[in-house]
N, C-alpha and C. Protein backbone atom coordinates (compact mmCIF):
# COMPACT_ATOMS: atom_id res chain seq x y z
N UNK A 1 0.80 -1.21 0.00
CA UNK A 1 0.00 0.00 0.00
C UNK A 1 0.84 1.27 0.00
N UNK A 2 2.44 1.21 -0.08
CA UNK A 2 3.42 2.25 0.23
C UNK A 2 3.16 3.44 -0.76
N UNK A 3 2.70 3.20 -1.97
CA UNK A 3 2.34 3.94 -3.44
C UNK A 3 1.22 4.90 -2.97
N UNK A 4 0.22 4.26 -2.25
CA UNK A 4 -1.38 5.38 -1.94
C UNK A 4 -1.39 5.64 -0.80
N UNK A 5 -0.40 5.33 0.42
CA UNK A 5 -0.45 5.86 1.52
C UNK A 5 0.01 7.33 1.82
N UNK A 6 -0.37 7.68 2.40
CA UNK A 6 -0.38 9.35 3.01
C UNK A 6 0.22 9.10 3.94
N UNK A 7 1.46 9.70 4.08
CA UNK A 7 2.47 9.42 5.44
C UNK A 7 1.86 10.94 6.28
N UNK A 8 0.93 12.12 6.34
CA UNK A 8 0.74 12.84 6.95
C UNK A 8 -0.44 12.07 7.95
N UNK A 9 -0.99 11.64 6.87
CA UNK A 9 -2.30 10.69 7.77
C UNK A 9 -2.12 9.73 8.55
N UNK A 10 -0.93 9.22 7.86
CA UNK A 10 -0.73 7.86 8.74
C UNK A 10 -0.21 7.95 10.19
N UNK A 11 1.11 9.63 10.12
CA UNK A 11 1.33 9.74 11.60
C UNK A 11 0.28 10.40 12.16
N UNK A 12 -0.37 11.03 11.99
CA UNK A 12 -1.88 11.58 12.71
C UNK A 12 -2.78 10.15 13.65
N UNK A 13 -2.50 9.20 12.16
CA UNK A 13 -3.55 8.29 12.83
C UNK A 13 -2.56 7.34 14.35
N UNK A 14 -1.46 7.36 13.71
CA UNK A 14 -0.66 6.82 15.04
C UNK A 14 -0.87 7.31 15.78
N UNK A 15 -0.75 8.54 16.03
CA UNK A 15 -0.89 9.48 17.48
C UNK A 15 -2.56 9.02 18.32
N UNK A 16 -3.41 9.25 17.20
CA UNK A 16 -4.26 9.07 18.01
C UNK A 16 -5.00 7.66 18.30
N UNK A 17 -4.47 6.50 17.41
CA UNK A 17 -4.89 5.19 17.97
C UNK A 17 -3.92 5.10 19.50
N UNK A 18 -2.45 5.42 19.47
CA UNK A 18 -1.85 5.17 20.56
C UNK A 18 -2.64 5.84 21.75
N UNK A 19 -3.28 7.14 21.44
CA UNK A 19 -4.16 7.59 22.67
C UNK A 19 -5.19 6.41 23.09
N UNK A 20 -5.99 6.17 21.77
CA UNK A 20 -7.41 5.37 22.77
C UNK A 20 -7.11 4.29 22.93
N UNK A 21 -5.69 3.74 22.56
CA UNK A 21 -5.31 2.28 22.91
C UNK A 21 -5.20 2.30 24.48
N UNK A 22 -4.53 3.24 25.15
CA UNK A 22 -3.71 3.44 26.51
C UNK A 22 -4.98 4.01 27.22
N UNK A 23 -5.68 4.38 26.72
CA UNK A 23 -7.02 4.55 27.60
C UNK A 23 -7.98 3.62 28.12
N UNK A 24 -7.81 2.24 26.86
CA UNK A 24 -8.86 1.14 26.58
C UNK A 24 -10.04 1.57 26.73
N UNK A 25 -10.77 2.48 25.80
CA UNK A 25 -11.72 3.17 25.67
C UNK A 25 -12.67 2.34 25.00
N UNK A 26 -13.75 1.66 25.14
CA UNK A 26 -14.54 0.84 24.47
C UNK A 26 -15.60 1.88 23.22
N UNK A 27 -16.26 1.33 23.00
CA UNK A 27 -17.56 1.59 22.11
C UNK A 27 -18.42 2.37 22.86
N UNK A 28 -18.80 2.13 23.79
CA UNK A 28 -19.20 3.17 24.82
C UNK A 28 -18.84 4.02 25.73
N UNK A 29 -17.36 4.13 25.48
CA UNK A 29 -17.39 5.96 26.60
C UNK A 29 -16.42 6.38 25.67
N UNK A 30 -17.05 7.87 25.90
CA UNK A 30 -16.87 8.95 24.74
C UNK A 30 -15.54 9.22 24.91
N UNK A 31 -14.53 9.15 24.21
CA UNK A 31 -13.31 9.24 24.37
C UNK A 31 -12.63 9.76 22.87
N UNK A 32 -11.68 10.88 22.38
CA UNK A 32 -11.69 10.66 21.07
C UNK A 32 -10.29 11.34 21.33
N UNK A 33 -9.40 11.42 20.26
CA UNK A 33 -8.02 12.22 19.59
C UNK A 33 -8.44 12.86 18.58
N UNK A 34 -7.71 13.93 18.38
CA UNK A 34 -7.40 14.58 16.79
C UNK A 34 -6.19 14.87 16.90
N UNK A 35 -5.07 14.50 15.66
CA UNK A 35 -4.15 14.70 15.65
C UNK A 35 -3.87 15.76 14.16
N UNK A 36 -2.99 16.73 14.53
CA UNK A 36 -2.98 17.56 13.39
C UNK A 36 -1.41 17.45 13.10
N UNK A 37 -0.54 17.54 11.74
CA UNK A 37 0.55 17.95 11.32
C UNK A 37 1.08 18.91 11.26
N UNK A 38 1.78 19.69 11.56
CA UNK A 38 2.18 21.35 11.07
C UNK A 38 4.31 21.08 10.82
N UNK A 39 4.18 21.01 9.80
CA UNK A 39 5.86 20.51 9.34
C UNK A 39 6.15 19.63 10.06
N UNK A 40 7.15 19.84 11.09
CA UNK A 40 7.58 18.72 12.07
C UNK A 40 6.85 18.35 12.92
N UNK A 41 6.19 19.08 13.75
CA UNK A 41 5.51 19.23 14.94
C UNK A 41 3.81 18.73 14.71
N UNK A 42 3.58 17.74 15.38
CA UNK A 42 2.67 16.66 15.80
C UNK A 42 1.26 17.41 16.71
N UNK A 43 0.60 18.16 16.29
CA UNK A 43 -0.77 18.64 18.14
C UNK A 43 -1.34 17.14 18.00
N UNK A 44 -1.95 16.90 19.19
CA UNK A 44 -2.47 16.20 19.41
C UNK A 44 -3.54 16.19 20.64
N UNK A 45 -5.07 16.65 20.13
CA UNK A 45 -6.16 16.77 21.09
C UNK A 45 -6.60 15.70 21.92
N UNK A 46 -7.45 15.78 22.78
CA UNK A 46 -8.06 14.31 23.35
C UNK A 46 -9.09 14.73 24.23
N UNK A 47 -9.90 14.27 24.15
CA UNK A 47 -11.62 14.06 25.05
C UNK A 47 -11.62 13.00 25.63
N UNK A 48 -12.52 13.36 26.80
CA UNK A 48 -12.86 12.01 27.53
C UNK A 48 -14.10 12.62 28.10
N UNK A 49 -14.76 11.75 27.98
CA UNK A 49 -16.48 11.97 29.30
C UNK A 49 -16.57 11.11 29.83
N UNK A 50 -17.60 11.21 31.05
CA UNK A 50 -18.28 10.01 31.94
C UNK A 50 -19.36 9.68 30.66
N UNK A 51 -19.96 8.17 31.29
CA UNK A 51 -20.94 7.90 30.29
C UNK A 51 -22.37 9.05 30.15
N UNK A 52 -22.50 9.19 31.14
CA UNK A 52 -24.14 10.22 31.00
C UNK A 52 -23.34 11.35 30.41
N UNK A 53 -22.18 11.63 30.29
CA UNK A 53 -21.94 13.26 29.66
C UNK A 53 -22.07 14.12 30.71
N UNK A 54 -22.30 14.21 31.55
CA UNK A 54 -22.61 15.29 32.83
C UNK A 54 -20.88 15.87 32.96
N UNK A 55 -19.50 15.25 32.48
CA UNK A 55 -18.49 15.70 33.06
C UNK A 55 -17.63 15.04 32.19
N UNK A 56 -16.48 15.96 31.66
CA UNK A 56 -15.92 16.18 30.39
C UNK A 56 -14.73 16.86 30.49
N UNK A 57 -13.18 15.94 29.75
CA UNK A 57 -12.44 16.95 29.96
C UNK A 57 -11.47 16.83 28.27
N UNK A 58 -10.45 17.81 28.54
CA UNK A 58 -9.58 17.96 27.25
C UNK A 58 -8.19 18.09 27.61
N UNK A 59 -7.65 17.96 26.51
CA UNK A 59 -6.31 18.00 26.88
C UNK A 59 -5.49 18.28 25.61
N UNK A 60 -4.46 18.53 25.73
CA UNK A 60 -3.60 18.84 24.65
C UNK A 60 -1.89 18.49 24.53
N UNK A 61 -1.59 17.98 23.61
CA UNK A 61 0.48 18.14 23.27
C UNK A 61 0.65 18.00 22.40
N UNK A 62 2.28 18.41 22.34
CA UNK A 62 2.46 18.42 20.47
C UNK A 62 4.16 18.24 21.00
N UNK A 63 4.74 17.12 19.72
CA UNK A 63 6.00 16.93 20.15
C UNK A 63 6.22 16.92 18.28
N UNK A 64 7.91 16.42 18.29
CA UNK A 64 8.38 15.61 16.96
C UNK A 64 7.33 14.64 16.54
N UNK A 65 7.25 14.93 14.33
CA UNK A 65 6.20 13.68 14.31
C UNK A 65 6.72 12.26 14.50
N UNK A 66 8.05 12.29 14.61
CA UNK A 66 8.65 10.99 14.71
C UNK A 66 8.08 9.89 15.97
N UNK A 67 7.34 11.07 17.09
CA UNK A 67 6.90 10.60 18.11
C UNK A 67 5.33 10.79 18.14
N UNK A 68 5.02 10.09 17.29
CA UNK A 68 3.52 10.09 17.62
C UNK A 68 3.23 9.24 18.60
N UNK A 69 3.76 7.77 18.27
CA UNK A 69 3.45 6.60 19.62
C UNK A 69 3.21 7.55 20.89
N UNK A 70 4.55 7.87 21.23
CA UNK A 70 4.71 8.32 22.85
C UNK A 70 3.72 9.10 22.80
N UNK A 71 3.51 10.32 21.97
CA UNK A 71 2.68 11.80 22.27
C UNK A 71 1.07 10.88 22.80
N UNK A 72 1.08 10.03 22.03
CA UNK A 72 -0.86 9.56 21.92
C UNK A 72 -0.07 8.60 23.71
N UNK A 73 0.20 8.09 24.03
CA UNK A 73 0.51 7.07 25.08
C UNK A 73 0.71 8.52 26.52
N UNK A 74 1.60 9.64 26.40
CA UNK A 74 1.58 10.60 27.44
C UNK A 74 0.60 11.24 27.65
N UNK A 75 -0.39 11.63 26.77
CA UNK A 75 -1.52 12.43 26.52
C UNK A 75 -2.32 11.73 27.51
N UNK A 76 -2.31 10.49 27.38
CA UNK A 76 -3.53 9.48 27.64
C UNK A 76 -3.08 9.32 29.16
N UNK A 77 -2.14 9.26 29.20
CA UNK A 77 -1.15 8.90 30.48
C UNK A 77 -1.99 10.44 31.70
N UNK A 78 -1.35 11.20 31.08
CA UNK A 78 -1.28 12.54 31.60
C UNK A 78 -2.98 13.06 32.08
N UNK A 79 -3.75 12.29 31.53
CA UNK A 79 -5.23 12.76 31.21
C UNK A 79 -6.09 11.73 32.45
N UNK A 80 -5.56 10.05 32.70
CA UNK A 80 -5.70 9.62 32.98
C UNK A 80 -5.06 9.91 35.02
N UNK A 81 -3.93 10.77 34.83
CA UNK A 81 -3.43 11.10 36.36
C UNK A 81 -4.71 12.36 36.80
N UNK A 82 -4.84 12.95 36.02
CA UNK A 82 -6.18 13.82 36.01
C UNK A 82 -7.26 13.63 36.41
C-alpha cells in the first residue's frame, strides 16, 4: 500500500490510535483524539467523558512527528493522572 499511503495521515492516525489504545476506551465511553501535522511538529487533542456526559475533559500536546506513539501514550497517560 506504500504507493497510496499518506504518510501525513498515517502519523496523525498513530498518534491518536496510541491515545485510545492506553485509555482502553470501548464503544461506549466517549473518548476521542485529533491529531494535526504542522511541518515537524505533531498537536495532538483528546476528550474524555463520563458515560451520562454530565463531566468532560480535554487536553492537549504536540512533540516531533517521529513521536507520535509516545505523544498519543503521554496524553492518555497525563489525562488519565487527572
Amino acid at each position: 500500500l506504500q504507493p497510496i499511503n499518506d504518510q501525513t495521515t498515517e502519523i496523525c492516525v498513530l498518534a491518536e490510535r496510541s491515545f485510545l489504545r492506553t485509555l482502553e476506551g470501548g464503544c461506549l465511553v466517549p473518548i476521542g483524539g485529533h491529531a494535526s501535522l504542522n511541518g515537524d511538529e505533531i498537536i495532538l487533542q483528546g476528550f474524555v467523558g463520563n458515560f451520562d456526559g454530565s463531566a468532560t475533559m480535554r487536553d492537549s500536546m504536540s512533540g516531533n512527528r517521529n513521536d507520535a506513539l509516545r505523544l498519543g501514550r503521554e496524553l492518555a497517560q497525563k489525562m488519565i493522572e487527572n
